[in-house]
N, C-alpha and C. Protein backbone atom coordinates (compact mmCIF):
# COMPACT_ATOMS: atom_id res chain seq x y z
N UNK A 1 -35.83 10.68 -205.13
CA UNK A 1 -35.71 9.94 -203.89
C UNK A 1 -34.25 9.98 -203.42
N UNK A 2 -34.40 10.18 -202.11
CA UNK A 2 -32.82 10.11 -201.75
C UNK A 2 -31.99 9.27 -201.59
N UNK A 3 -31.04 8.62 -202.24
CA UNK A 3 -29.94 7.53 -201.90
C UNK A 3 -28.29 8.15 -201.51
N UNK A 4 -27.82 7.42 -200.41
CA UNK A 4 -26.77 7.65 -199.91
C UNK A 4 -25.74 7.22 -201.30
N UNK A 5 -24.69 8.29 -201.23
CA UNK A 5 -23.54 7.97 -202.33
C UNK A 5 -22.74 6.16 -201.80
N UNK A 6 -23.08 5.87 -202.64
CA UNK A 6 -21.41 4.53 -202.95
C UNK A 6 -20.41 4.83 -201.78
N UNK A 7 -19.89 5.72 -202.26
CA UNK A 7 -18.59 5.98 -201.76
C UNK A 7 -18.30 6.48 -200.20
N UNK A 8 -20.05 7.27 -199.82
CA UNK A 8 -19.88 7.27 -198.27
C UNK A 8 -20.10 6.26 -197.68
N UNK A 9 -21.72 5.09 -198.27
CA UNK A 9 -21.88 3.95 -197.58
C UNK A 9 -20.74 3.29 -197.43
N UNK A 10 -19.62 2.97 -198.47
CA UNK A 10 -18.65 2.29 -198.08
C UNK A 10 -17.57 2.47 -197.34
N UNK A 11 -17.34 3.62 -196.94
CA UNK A 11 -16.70 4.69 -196.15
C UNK A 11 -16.61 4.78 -195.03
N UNK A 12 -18.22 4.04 -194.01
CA UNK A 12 -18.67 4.32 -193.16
C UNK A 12 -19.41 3.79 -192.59
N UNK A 13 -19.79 3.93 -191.38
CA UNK A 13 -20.81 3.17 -190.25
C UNK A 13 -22.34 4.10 -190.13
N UNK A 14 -22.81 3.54 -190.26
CA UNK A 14 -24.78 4.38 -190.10
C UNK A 14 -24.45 4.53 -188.23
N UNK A 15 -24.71 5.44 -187.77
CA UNK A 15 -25.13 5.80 -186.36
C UNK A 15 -26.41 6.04 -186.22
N UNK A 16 -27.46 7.07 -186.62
CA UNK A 16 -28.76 7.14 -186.89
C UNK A 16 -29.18 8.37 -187.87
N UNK A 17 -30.44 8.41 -187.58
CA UNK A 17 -31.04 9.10 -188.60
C UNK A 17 -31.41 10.44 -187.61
N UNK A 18 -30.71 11.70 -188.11
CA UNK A 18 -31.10 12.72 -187.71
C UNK A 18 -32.24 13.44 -188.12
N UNK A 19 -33.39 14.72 -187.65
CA UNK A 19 -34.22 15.31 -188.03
C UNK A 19 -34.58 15.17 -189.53
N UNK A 20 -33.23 15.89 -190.22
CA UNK A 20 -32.90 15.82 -191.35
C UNK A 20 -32.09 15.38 -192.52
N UNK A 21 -30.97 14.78 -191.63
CA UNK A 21 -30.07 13.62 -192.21
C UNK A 21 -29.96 12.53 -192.00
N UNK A 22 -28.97 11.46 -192.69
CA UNK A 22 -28.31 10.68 -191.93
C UNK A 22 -26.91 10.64 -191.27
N UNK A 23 -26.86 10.15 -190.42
CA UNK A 23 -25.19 10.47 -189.20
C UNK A 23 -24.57 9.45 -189.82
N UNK A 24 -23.23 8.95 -190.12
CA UNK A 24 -22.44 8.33 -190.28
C UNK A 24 -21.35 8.53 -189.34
N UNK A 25 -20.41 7.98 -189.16
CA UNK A 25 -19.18 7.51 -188.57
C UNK A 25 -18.16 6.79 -189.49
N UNK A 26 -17.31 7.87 -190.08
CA UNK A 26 -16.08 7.99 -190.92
C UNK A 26 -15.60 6.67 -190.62
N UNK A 27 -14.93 5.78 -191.03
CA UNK A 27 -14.00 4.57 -190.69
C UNK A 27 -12.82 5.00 -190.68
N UNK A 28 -12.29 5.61 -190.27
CA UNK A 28 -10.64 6.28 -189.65
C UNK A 28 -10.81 6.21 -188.05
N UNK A 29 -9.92 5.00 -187.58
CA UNK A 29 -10.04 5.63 -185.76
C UNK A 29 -9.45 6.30 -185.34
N UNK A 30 -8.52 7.20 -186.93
CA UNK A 30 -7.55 7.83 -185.69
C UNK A 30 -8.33 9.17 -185.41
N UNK A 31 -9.38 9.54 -185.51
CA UNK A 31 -10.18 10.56 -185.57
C UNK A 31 -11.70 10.08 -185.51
N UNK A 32 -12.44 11.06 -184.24
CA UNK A 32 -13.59 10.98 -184.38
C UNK A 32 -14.23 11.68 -185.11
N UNK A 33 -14.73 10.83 -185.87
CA UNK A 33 -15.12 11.76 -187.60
C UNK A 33 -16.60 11.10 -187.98
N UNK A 34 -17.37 12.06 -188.05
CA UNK A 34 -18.65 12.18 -188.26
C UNK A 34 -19.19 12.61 -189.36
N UNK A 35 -20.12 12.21 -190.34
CA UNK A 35 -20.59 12.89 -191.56
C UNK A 35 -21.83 13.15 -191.58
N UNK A 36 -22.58 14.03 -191.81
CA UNK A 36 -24.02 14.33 -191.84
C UNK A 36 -24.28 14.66 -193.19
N UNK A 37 -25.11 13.84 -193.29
CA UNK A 37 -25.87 13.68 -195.08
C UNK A 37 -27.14 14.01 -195.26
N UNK A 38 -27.75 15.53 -195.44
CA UNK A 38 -29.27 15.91 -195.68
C UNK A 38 -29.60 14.94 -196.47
N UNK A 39 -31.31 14.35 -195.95
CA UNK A 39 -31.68 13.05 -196.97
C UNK A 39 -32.38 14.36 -197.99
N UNK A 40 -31.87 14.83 -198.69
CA UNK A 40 -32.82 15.79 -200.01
C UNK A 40 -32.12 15.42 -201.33
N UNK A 41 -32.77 13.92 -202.04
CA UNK A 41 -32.11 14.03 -203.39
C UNK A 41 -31.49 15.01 -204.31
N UNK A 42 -30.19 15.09 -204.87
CA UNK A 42 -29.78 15.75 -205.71
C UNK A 42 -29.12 17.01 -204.71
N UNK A 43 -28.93 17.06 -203.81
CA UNK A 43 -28.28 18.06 -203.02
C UNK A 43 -27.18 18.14 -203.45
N UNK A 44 -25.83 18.68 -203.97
CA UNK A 44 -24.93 19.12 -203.87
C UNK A 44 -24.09 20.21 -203.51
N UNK A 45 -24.55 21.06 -203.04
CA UNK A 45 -24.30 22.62 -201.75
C UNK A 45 -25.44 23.17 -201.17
N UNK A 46 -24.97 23.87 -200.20
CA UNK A 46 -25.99 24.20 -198.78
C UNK A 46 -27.01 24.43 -199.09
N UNK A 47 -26.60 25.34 -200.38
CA UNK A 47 -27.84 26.38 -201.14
C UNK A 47 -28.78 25.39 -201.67
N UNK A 48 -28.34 24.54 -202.17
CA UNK A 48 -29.60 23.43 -202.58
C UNK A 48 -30.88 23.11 -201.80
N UNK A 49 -30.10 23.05 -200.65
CA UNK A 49 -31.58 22.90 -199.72
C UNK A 49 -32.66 24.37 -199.93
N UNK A 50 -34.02 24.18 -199.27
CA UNK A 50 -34.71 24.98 -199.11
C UNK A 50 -34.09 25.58 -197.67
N UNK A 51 -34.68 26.99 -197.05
CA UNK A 51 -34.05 27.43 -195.96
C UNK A 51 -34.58 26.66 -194.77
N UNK A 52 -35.92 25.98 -194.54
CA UNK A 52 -35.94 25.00 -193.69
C UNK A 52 -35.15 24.18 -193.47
N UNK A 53 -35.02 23.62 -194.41
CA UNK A 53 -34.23 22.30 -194.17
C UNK A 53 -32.47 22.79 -193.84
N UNK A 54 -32.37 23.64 -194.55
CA UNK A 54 -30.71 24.16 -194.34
C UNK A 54 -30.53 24.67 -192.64
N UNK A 55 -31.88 25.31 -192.23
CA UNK A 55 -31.72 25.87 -190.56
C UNK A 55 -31.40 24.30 -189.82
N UNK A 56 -32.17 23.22 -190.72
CA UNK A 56 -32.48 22.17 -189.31
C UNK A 56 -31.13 21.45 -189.85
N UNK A 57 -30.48 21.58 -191.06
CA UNK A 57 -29.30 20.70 -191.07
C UNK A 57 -27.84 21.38 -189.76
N UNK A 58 -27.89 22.88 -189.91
CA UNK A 58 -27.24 23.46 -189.46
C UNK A 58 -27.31 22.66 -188.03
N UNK A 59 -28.48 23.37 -187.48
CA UNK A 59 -28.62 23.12 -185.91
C UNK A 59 -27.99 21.62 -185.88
N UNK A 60 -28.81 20.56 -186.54
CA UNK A 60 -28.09 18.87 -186.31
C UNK A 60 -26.53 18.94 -186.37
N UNK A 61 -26.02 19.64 -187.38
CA UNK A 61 -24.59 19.86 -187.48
C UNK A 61 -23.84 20.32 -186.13
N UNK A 62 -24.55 21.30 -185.46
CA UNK A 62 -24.31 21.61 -184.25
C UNK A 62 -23.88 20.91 -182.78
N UNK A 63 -25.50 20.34 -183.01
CA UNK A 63 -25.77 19.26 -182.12
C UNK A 63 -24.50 17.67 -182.08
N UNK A 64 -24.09 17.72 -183.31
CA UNK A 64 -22.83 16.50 -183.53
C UNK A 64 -21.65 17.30 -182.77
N UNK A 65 -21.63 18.32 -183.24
CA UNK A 65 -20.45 18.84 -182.86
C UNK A 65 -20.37 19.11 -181.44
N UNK A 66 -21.45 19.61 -180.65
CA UNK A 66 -21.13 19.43 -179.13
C UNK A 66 -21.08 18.35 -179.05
N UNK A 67 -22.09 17.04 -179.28
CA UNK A 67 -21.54 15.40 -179.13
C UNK A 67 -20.40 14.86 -178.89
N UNK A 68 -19.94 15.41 -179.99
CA UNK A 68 -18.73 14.99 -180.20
C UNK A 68 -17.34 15.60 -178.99
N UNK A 69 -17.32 16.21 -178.80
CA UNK A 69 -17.05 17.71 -177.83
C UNK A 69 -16.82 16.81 -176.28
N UNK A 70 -18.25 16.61 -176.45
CA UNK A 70 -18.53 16.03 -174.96
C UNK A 70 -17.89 14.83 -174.85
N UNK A 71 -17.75 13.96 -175.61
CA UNK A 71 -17.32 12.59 -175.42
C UNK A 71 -15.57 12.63 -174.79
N UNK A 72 -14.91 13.89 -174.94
CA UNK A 72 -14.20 14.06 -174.33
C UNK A 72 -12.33 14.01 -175.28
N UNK A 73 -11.38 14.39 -174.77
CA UNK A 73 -10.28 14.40 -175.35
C UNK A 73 -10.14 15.10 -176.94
N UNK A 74 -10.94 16.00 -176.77
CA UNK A 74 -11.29 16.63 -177.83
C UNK A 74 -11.18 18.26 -178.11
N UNK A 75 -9.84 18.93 -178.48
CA UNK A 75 -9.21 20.31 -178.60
C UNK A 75 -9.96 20.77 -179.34
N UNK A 76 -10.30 20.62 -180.89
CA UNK A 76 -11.02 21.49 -181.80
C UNK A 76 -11.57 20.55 -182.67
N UNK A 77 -12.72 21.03 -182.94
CA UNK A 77 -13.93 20.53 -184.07
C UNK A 77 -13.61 21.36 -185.45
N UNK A 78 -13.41 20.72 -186.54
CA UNK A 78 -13.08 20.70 -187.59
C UNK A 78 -14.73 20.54 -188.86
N UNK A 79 -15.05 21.38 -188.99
CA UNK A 79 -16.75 21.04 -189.62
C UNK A 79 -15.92 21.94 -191.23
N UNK A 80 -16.51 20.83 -192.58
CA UNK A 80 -15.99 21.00 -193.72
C UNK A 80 -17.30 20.42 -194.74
N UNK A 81 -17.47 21.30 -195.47
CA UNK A 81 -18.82 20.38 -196.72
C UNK A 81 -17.76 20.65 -198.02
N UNK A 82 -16.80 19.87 -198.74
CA UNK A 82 -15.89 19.99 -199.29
C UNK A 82 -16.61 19.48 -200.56
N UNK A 83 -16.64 18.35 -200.66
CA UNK A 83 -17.52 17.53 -201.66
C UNK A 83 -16.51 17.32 -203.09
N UNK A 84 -15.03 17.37 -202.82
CA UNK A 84 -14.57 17.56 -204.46
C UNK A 84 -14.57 15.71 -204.86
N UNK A 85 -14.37 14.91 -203.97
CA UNK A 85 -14.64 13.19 -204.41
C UNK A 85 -16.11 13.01 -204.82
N UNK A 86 -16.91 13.67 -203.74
CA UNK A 86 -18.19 12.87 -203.39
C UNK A 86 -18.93 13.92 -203.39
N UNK A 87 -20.08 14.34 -204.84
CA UNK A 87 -19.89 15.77 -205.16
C UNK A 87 -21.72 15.30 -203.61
N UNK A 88 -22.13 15.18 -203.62
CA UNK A 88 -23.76 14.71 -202.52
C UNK A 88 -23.37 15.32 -201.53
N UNK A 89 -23.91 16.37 -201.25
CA UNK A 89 -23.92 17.18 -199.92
C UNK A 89 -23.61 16.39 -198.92
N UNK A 90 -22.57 16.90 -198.22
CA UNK A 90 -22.38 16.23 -196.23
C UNK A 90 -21.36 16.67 -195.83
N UNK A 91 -21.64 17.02 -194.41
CA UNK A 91 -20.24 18.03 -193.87
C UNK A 91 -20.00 16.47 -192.47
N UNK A 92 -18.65 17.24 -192.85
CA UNK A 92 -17.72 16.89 -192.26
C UNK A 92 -17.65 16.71 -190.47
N UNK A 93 -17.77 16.65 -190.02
CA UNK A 93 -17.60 17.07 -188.25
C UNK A 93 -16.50 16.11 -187.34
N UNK A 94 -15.02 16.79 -187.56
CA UNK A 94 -14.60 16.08 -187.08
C UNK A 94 -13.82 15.86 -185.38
N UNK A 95 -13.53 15.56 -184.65
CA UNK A 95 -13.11 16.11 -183.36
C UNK A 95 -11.83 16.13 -183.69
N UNK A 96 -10.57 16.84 -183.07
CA UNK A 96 -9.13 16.60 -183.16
C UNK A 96 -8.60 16.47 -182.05
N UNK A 97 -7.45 16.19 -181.70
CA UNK A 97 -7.06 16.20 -180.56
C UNK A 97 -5.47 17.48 -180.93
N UNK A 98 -4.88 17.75 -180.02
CA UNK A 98 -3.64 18.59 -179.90
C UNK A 98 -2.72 17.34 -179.84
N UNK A 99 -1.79 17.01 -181.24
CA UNK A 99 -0.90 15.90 -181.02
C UNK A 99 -1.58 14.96 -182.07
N UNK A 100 -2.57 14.89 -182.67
CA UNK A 100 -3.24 13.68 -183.29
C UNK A 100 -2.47 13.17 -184.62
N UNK A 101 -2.53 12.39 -185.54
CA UNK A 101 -1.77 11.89 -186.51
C UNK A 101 -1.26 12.58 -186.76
N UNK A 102 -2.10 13.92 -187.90
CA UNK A 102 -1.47 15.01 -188.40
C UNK A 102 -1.59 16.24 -188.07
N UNK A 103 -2.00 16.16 -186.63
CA UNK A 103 -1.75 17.65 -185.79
C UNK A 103 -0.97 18.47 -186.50
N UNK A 104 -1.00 19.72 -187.02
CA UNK A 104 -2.48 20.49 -186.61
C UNK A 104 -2.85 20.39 -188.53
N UNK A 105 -2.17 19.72 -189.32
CA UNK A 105 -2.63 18.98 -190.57
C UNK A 105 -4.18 19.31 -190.81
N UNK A 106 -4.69 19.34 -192.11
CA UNK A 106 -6.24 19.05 -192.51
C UNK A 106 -5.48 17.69 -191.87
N UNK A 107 -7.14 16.41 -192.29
CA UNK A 107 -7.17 15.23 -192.20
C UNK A 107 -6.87 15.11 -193.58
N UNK A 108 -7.67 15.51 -194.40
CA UNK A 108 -8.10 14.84 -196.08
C UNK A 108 -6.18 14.90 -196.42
N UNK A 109 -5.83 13.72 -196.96
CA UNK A 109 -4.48 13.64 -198.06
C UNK A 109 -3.65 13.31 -196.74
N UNK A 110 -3.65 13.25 -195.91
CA UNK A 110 -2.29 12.80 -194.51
C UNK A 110 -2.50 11.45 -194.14
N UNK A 111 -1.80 10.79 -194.06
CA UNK A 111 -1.68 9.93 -193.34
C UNK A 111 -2.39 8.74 -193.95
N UNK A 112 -2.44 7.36 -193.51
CA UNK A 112 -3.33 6.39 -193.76
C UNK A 112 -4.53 6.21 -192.61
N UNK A 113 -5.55 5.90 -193.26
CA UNK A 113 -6.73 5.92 -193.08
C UNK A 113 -6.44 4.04 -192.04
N UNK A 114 -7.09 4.01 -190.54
CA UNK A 114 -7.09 2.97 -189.94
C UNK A 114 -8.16 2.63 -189.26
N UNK A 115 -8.85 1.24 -190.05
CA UNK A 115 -10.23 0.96 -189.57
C UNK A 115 -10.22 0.68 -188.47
N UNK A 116 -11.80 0.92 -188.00
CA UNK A 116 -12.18 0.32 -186.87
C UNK A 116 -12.22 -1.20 -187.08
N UNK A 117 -12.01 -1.86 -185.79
CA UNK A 117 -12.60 -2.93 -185.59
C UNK A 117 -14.46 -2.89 -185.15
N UNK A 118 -14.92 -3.92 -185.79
CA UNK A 118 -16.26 -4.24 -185.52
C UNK A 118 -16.89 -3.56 -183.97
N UNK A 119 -16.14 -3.93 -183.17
CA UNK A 119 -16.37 -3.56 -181.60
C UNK A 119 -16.01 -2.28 -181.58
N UNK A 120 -14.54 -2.03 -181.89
CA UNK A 120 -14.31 -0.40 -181.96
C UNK A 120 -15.52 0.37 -182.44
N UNK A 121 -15.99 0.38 -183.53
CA UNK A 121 -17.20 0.73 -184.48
C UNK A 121 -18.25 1.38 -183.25
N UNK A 122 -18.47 0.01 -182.86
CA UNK A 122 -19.93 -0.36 -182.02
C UNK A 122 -19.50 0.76 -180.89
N UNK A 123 -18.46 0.57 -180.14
CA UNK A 123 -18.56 1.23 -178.99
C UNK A 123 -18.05 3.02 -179.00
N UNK A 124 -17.91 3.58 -179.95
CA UNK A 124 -17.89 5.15 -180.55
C UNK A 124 -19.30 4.97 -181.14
N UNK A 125 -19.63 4.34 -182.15
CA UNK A 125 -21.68 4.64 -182.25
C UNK A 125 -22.28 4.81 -180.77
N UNK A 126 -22.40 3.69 -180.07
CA UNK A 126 -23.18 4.01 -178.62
C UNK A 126 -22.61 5.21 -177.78
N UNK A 127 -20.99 5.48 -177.68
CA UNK A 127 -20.60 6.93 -177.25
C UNK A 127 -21.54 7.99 -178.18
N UNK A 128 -21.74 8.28 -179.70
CA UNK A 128 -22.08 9.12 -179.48
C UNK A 128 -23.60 8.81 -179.68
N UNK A 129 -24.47 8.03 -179.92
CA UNK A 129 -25.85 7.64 -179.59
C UNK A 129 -26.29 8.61 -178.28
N UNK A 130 -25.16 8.27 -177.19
CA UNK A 130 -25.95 8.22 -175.69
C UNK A 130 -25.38 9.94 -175.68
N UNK A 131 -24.61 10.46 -176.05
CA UNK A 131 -24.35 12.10 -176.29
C UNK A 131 -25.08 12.78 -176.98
N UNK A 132 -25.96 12.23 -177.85
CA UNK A 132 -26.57 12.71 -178.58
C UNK A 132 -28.48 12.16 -178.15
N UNK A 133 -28.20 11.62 -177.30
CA UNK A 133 -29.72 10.97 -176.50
C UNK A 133 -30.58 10.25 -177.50
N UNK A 134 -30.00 9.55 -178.53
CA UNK A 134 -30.56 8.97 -178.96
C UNK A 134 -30.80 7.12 -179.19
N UNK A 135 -31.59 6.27 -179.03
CA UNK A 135 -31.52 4.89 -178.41
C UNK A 135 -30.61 4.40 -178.82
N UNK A 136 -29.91 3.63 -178.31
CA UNK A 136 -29.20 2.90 -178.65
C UNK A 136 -29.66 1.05 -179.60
């Protein structure tokens, strides 16, 4: 059965449930940072999945990443399935801006990590909910 890792639930905000994953929302505001988590117990690389499920994670992966895109102020998308903390499959999708904390920096190891506020939270979930057409 599939359970979300510790370390992302605490990490992060639930946005919704994709085809095949779940969406999260990184708790760093200085970056719009997105995680997609195939619900397939015991996943730990792409290859784990069957090729169904790996086509429909891809495409969802996709689909975040124009989301994200669209919401605007956004130079380059940054997509990473790294996993060396948090070995449970989930990539990365992050937006950057030209100028951002650690322009043109990875994110992972720079800088300090700065939560959202509750409202902050709420109002980047409904940005990308309504980019991604899904209810709010």
């Amino acid at each position: 059965m599939f359970e979300l890792h510790p370390r992302l639930m605490a990490d992060t905000f639930e946005i919704c449930e994709l085809g095949q994953s779940k969406l999260l929302l990184m708790n760093d505001a200085r970056y719009l940072w997105c995680i997609i988590v195939p619900r397939v117990a015991g996943a730990v690389e792409w290859h784990d999945l069957d090729d169904a499920t790996a086509n429909a994670v891809f495409k969802e992966t996709m689909e975040v990443s124009k989301a994200i895109k669209s919401i605007g102020g956004i130079d380059k998308i940054n997509i990473g399935a790294i996993g060396n903390v948090v070995s449970q499959l989930h990539i990365h999708v992050i937006g950057r801006k030209n100028g951002d904390a650690v322009w043109p920096a990875p994110v992972w190891g720079n800088g300090t990590a700065e939560s959202y506020t509750e409202i902050g939270a709420k109002n980047i979930i409904e940005k990308i909910k309504t980019a991604l057409q899904k209810p709010l």
